[in-house]
N, C-alpha and C. Protein backbone atom coordinates (compact mmCIF):
# COMPACT_ATOMS: atom_id res chain seq x y z
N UNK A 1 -92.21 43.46 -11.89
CA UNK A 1 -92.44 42.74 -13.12
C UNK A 1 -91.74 41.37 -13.03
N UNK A 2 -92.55 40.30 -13.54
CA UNK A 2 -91.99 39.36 -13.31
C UNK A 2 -90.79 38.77 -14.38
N UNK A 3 -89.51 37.96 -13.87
CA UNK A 3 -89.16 37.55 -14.31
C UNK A 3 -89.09 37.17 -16.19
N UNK A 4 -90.25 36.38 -16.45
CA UNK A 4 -90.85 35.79 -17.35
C UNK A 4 -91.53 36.85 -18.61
N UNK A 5 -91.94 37.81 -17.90
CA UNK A 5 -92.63 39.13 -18.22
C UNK A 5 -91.00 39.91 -18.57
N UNK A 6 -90.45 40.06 -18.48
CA UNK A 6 -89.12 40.64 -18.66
C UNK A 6 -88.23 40.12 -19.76
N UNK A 7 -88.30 38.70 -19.68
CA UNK A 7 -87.42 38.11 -20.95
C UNK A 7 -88.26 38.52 -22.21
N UNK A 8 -90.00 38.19 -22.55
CA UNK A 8 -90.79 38.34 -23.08
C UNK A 8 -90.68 39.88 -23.51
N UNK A 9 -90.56 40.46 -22.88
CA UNK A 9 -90.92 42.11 -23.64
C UNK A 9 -89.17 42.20 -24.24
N UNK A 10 -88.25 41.61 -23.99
CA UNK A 10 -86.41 42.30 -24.60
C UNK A 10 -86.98 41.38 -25.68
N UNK A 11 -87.26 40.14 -26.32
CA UNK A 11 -87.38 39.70 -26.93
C UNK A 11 -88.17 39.81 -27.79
N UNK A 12 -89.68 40.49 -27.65
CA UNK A 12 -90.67 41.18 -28.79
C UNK A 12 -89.82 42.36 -29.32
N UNK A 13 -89.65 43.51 -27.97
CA UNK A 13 -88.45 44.45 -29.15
C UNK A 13 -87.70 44.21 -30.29
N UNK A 14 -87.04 43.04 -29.07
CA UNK A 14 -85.80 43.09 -30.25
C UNK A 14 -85.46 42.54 -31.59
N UNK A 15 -86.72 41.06 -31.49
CA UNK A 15 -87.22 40.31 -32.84
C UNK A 15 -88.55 40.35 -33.03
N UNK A 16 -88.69 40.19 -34.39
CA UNK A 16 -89.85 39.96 -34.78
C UNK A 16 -91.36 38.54 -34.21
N UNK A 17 -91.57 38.46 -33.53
CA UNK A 17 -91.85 37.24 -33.06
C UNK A 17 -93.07 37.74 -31.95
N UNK A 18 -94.10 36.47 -32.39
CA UNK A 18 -95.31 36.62 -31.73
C UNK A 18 -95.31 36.83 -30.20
N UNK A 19 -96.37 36.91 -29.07
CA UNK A 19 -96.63 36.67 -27.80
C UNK A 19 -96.34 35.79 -27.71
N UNK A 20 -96.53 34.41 -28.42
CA UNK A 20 -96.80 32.92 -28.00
C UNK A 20 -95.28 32.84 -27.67
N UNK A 21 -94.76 32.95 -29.54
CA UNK A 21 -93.34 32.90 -29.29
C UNK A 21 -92.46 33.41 -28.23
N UNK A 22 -92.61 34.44 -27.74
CA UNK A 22 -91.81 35.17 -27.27
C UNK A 22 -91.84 34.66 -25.69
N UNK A 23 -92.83 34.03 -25.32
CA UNK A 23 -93.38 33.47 -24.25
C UNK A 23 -92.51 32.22 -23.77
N UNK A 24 -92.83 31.43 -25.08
CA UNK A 24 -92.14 29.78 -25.24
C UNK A 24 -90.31 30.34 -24.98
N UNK A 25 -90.07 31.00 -25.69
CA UNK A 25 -88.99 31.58 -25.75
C UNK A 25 -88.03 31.72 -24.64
N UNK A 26 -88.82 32.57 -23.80
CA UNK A 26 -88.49 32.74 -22.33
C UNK A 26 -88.76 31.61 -21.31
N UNK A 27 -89.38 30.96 -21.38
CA UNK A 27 -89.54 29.60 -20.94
C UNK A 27 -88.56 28.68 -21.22
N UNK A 28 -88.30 28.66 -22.31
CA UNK A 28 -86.88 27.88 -22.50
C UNK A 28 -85.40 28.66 -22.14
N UNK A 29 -85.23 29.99 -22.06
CA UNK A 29 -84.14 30.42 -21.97
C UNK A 29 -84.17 30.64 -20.07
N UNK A 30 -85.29 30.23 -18.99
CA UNK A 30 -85.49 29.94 -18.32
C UNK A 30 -84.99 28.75 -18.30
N UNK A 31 -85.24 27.90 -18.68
CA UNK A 31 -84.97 26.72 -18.38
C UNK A 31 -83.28 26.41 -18.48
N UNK A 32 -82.86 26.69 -19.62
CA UNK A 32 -81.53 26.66 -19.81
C UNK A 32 -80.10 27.42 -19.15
N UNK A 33 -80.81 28.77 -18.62
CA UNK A 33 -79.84 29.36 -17.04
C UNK A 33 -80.04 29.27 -16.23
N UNK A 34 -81.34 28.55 -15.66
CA UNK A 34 -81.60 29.04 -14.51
C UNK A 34 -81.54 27.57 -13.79
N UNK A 35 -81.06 27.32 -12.80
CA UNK A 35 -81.30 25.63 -12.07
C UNK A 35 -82.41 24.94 -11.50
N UNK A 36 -83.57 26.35 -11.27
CA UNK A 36 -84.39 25.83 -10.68
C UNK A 36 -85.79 25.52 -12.10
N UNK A 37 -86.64 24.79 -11.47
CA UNK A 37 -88.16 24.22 -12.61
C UNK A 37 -88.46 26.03 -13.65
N UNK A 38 -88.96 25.27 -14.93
CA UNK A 38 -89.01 26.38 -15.69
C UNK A 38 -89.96 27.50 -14.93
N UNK A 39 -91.35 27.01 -14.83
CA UNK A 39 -91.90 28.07 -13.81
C UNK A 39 -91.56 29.00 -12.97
N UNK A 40 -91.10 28.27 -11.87
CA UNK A 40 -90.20 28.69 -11.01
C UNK A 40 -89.82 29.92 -10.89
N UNK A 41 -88.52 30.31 -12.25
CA UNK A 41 -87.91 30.95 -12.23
C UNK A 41 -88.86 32.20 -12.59
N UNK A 42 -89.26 31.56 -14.00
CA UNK A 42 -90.34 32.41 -14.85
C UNK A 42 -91.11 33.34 -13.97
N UNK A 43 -91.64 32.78 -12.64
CA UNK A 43 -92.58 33.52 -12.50
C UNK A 43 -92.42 34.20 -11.10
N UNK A 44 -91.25 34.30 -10.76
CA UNK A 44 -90.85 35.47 -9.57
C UNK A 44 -90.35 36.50 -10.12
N UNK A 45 -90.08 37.33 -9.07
CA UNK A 45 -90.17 38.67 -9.38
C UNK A 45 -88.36 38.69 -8.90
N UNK A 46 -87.80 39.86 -9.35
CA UNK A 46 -86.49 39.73 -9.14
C UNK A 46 -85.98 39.87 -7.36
N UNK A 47 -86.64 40.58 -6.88
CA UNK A 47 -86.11 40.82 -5.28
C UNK A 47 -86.63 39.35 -4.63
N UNK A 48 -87.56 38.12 -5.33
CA UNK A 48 -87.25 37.04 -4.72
C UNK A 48 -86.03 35.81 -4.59
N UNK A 49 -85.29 36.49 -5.91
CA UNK A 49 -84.20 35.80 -6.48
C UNK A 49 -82.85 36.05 -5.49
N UNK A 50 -82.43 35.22 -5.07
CA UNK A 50 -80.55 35.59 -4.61
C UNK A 50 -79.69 36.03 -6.05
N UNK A 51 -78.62 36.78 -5.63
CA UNK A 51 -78.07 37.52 -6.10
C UNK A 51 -77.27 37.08 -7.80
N UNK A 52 -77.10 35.40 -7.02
CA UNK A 52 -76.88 34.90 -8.64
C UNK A 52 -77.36 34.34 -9.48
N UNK A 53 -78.44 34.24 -8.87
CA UNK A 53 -79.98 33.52 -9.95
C UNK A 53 -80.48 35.10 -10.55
N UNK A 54 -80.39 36.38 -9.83
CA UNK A 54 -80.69 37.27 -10.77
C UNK A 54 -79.72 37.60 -11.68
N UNK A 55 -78.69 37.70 -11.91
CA UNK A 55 -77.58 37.55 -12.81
C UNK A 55 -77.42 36.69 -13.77
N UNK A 56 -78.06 35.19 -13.29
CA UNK A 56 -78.58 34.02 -14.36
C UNK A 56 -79.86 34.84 -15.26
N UNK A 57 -80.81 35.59 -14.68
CA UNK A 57 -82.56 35.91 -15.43
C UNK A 57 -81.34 37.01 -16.54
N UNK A 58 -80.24 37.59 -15.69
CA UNK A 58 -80.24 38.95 -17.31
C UNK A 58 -79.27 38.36 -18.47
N UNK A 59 -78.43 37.64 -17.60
CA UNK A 59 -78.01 36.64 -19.28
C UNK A 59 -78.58 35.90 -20.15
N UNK A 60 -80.15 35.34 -19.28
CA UNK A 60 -81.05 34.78 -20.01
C UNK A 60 -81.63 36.11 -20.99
N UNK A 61 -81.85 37.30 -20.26
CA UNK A 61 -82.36 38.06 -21.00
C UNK A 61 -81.69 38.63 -21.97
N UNK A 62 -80.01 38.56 -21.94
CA UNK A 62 -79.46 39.53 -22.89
C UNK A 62 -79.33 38.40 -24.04
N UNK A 63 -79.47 37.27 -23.51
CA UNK A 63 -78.91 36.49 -24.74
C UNK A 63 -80.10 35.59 -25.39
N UNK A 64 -81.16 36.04 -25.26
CA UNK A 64 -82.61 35.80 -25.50
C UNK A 64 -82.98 36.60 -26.86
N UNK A 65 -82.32 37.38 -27.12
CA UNK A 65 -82.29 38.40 -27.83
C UNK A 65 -81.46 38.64 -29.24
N UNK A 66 -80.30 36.98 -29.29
CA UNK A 66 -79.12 37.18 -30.02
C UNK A 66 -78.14 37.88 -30.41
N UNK A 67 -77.73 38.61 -29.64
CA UNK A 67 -76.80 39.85 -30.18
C UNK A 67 -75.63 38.93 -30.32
N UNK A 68 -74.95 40.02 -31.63
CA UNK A 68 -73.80 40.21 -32.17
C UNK A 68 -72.72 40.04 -31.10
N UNK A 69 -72.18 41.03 -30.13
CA UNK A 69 -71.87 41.20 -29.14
C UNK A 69 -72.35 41.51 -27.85
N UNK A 70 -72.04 40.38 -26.77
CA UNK A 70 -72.01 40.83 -25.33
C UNK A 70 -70.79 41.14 -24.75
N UNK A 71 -70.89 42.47 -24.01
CA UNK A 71 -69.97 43.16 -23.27
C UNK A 71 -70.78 42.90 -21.78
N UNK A 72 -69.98 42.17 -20.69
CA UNK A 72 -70.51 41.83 -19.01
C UNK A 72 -69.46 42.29 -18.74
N UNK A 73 -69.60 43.59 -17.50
CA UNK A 73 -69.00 44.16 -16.78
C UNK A 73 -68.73 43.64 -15.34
């Protein structure tokens, strides 16, 4: 599953908010952890990623989501 496809589905769960939205959404929270072009990131899959660009996609993902509290182990 890609990247992009991943931020998009924690983010329909977890808020109320369209496809479109949830799309744009991840596109920007792409853009904002990750160093490389929004695409880019968006649209690989995680075993193409090195080890700390996938660690960049799940903070994008946990914090895509707004929680109250993050606990990173």
């Amino acid at each position: 599953m890609r990247i992009g496809d991943q931020i998009t589905e924690a983010v329909r769960l977890h808020r109320a908010m369209t496809a479109k939205e949830a799309r744009d959404k991840a596109v920007e929270m792409c853009a904002w952890y990750a160093s490389r072009s929004r695409r880019g990131v968006r649209m690989n899959i995680p075993h193409q990623l090195s080890g700390g660009m996938r660690q960049r996609a799940m903070i994008a993902m946990a914090l895509a989501c707004r929680p109250a509290l993050l606990i990173a182990v």
